[in-house]
Protein backbone atom coordinates (compact mmCIF):
# COMPACT_ATOMS: atom_id res chain seq x y z
CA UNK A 1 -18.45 -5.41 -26.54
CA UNK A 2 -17.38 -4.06 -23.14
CA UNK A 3 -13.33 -4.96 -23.80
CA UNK A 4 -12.58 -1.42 -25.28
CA UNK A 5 -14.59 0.19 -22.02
CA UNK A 6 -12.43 -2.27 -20.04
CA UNK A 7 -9.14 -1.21 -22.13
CA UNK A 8 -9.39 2.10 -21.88
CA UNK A 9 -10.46 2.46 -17.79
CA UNK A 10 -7.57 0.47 -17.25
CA UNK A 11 -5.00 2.62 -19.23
CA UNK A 12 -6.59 5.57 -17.41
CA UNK A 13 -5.88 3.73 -14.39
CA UNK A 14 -2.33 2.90 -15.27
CA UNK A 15 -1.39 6.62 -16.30
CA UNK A 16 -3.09 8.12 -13.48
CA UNK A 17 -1.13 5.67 -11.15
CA UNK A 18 2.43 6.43 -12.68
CA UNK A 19 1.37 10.25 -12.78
CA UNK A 20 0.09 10.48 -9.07
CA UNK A 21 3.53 8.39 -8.30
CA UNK A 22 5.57 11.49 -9.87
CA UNK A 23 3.82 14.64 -9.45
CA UNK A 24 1.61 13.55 -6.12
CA UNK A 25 -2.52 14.07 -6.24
CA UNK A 26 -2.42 17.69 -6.29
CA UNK A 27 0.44 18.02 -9.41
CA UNK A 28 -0.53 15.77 -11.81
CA UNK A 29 -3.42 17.02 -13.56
CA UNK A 30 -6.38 15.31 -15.14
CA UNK A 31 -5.04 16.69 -18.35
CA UNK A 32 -1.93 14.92 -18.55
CA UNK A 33 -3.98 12.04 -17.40
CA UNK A 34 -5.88 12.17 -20.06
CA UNK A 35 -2.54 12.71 -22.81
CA UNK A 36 -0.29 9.86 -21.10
CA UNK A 37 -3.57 7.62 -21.50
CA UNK A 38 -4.31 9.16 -25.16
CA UNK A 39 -7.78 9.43 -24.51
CA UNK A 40 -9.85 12.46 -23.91
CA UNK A 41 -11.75 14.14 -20.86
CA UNK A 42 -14.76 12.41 -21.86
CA UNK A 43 -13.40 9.06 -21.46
CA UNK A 44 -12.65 10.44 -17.97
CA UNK A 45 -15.60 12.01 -16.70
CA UNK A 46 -17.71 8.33 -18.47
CA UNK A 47 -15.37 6.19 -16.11
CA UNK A 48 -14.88 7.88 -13.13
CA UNK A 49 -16.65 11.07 -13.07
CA UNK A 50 -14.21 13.40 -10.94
CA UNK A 51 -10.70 13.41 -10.59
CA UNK A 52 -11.55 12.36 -6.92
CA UNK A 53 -13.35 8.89 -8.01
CA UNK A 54 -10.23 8.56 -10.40
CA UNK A 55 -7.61 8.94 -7.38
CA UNK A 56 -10.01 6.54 -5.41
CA UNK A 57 -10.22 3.67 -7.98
CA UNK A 58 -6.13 3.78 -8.42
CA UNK A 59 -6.28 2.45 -4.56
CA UNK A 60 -9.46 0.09 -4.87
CA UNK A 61 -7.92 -1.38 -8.01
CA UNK A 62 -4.16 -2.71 -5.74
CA UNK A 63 -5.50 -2.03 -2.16
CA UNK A 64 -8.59 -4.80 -2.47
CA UNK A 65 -6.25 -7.35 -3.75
CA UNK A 66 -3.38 -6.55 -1.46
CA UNK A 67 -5.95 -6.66 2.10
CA UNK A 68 -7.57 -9.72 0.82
CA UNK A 69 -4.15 -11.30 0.84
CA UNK A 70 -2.97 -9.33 3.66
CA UNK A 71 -5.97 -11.21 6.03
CA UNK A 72 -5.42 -14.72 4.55
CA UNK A 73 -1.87 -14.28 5.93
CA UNK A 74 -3.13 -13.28 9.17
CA UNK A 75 -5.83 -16.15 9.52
CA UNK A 76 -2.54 -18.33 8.58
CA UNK A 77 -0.19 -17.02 11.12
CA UNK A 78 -3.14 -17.45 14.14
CA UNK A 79 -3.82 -20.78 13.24
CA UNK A 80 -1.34 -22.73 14.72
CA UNK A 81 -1.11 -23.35 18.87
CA UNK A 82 1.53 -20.56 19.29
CA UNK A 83 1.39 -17.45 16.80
CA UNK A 84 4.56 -15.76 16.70
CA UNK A 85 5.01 -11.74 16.46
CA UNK A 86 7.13 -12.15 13.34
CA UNK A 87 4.82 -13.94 11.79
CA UNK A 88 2.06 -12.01 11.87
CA UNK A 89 4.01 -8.68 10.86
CA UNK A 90 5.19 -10.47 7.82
CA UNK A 91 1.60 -11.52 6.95
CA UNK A 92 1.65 -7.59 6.99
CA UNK A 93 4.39 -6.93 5.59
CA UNK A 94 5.01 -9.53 2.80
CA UNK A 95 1.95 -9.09 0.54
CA UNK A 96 3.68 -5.60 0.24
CA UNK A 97 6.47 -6.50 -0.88
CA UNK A 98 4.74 -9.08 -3.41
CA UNK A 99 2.71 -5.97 -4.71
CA UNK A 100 5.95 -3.64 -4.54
CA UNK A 101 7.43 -6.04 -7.37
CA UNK A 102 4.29 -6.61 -9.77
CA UNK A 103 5.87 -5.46 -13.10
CA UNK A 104 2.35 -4.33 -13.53
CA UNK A 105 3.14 -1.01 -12.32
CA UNK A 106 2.95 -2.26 -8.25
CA UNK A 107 6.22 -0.08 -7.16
CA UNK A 108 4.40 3.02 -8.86
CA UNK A 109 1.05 2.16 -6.37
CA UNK A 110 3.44 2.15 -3.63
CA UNK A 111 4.81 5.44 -4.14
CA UNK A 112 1.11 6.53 -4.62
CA UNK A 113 0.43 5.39 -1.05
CA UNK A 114 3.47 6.95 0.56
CA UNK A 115 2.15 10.11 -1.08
CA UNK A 116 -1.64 9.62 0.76
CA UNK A 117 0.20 9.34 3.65
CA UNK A 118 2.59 12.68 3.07
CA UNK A 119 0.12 14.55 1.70
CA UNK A 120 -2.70 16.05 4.15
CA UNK A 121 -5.75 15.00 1.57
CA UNK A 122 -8.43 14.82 4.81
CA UNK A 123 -11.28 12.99 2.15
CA UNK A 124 -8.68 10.49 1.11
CA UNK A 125 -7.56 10.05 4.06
CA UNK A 126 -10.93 9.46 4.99
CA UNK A 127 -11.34 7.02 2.27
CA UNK A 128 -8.78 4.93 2.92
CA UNK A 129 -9.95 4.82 6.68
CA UNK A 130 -13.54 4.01 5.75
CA UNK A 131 -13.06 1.34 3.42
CA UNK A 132 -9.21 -0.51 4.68
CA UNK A 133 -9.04 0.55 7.83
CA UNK A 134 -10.25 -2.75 9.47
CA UNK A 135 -7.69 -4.61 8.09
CA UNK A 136 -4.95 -2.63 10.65
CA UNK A 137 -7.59 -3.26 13.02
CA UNK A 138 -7.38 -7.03 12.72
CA UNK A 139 -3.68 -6.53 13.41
CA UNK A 140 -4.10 -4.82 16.03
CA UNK A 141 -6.20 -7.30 17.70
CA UNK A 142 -4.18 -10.25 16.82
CA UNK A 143 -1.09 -7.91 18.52
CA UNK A 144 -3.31 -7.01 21.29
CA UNK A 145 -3.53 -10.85 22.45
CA UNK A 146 0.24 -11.36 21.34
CA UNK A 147 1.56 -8.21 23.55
CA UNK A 148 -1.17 -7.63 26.51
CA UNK A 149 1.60 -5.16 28.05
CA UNK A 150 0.62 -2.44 25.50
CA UNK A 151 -2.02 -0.41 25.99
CA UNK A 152 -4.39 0.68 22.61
CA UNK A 153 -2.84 4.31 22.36
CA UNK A 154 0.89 2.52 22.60
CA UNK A 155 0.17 0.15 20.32
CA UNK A 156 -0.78 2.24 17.35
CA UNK A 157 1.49 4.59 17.69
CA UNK A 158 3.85 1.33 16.74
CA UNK A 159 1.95 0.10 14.20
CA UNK A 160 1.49 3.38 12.70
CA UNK A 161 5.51 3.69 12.57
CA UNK A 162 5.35 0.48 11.06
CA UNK A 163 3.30 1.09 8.30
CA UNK A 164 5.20 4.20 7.54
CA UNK A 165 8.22 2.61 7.64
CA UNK A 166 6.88 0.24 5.05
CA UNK A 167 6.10 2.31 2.55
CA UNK A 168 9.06 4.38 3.26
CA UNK A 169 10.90 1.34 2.08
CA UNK A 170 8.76 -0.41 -0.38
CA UNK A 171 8.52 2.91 -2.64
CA UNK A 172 12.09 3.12 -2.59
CA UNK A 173 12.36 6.66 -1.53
CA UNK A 174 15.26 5.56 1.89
CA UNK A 175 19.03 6.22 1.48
CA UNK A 176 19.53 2.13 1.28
CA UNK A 177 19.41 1.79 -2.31
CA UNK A 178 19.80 -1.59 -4.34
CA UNK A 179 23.50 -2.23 -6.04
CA UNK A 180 24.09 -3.11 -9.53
CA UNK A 181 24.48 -6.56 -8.76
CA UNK A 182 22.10 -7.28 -6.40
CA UNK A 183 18.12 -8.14 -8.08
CA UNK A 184 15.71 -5.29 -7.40
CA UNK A 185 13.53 -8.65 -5.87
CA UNK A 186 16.52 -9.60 -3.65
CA UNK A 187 17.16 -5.90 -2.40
CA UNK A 188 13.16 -5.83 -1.48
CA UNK A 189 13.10 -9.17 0.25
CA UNK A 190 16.20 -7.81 1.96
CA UNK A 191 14.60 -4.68 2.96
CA UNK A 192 11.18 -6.46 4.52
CA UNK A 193 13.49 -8.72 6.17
CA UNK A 194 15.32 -5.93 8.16
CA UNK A 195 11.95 -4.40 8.64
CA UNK A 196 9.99 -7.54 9.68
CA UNK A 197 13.12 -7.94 12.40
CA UNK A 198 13.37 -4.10 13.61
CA UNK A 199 9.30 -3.79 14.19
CA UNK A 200 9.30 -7.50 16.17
CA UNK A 201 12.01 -5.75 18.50
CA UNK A 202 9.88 -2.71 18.79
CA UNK A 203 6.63 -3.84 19.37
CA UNK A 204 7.76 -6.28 21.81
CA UNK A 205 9.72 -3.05 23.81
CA UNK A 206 8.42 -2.37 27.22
């Protein structure tokens, strides 16, 4: 009984996503939600009740998934005798990546999050602070053992470049841009490579 409920939230979901990933929070409109879905404002309002619950459940929906996997990497990369700076940043940064190429409509999500971070949306903002900011903080105390020369102000200014630079990347909006012959997973592993090797060099910067 609940699979047409389930059905049609999650086609909400999906057009919302793809929308907010064109026309950004502010231009895409609940009514060409509601078309690209073909559903109507009702189905809306039952589901999610605003357009602001809508916008929040598009991140809940990838950004549970994505942390959970984010902090098993982490608790993976401290385990062993010696954790390595790399290594944690690509527990960071890899899960990304993975998410970036979900056929599933992941490199849409991640040019929805490069958007909440262009766009000055203070409650999403404050959202995405409330309920995923402690996974950056976990981070930064695993980097706060791993670099003791950094003070807390230094340090997330660089992880803050960081994560910008990753979703610069992973939403595809940089000048580096993947060649006919080269696999749009190949040209991503590429790019977190180059990224995991130019944020080792400068977090470990005097």
């Amino acid at each position: 009984m609940n699979a047409p409920h389930f059905s049609t939230k999650e086609r909400i979901l999906g057009a919302a996503e793809t929308l907010f990933a064109r026309h950004g929070f502010a231009g895409a409109s609940l009514r060409q939600v509601t078309a690209a879905a073909n559903v109507n404002l009702a189905a809306v309002n039952y589901h999610f009740g605003s357009k602001d619950n809508l916008i929040e459940e598009v991140f809940r929906r990838r950004l549970d998934e994505l942390n959970v996997r984010r902090i098993e990497a982490l608790n993976a990369a401290l385990a062993v005798d010696a954790p390595k700076i790399d290594e944690v940043l690509a527990a960071f940064i890899w899960p990304a990546l993975d998410l970036s190429l979900d056929e599933a409509g992941g490199h849409a999500f991640m040019r929805v999050l490069a958007r909440a971070y262009a766009e000055h949306d203070e409650r999403l903002r404050r959202f995405l602070s409330d309920n995923y900011g402690h996974v950056l903080r976990e981070f930064a105390a695993a980097f706060t053992r791993l670099l003791p020369h950094l003070g807390k102000e230094e340090l997330y200014w660089r992880l803050d470049f960081i994560t910008g630079a990753l979703t610069h990347s992973m939403a595809d909006f940089g000048p580096m841009k993947r060649r006919g012959t080269v696999s749009e997973e190949a040209h991503r592993e590429r790019a977190a490579e180059h990224l995991i090797r130019f944020a080792t060099a400068g977090l470990v910067a005097p």
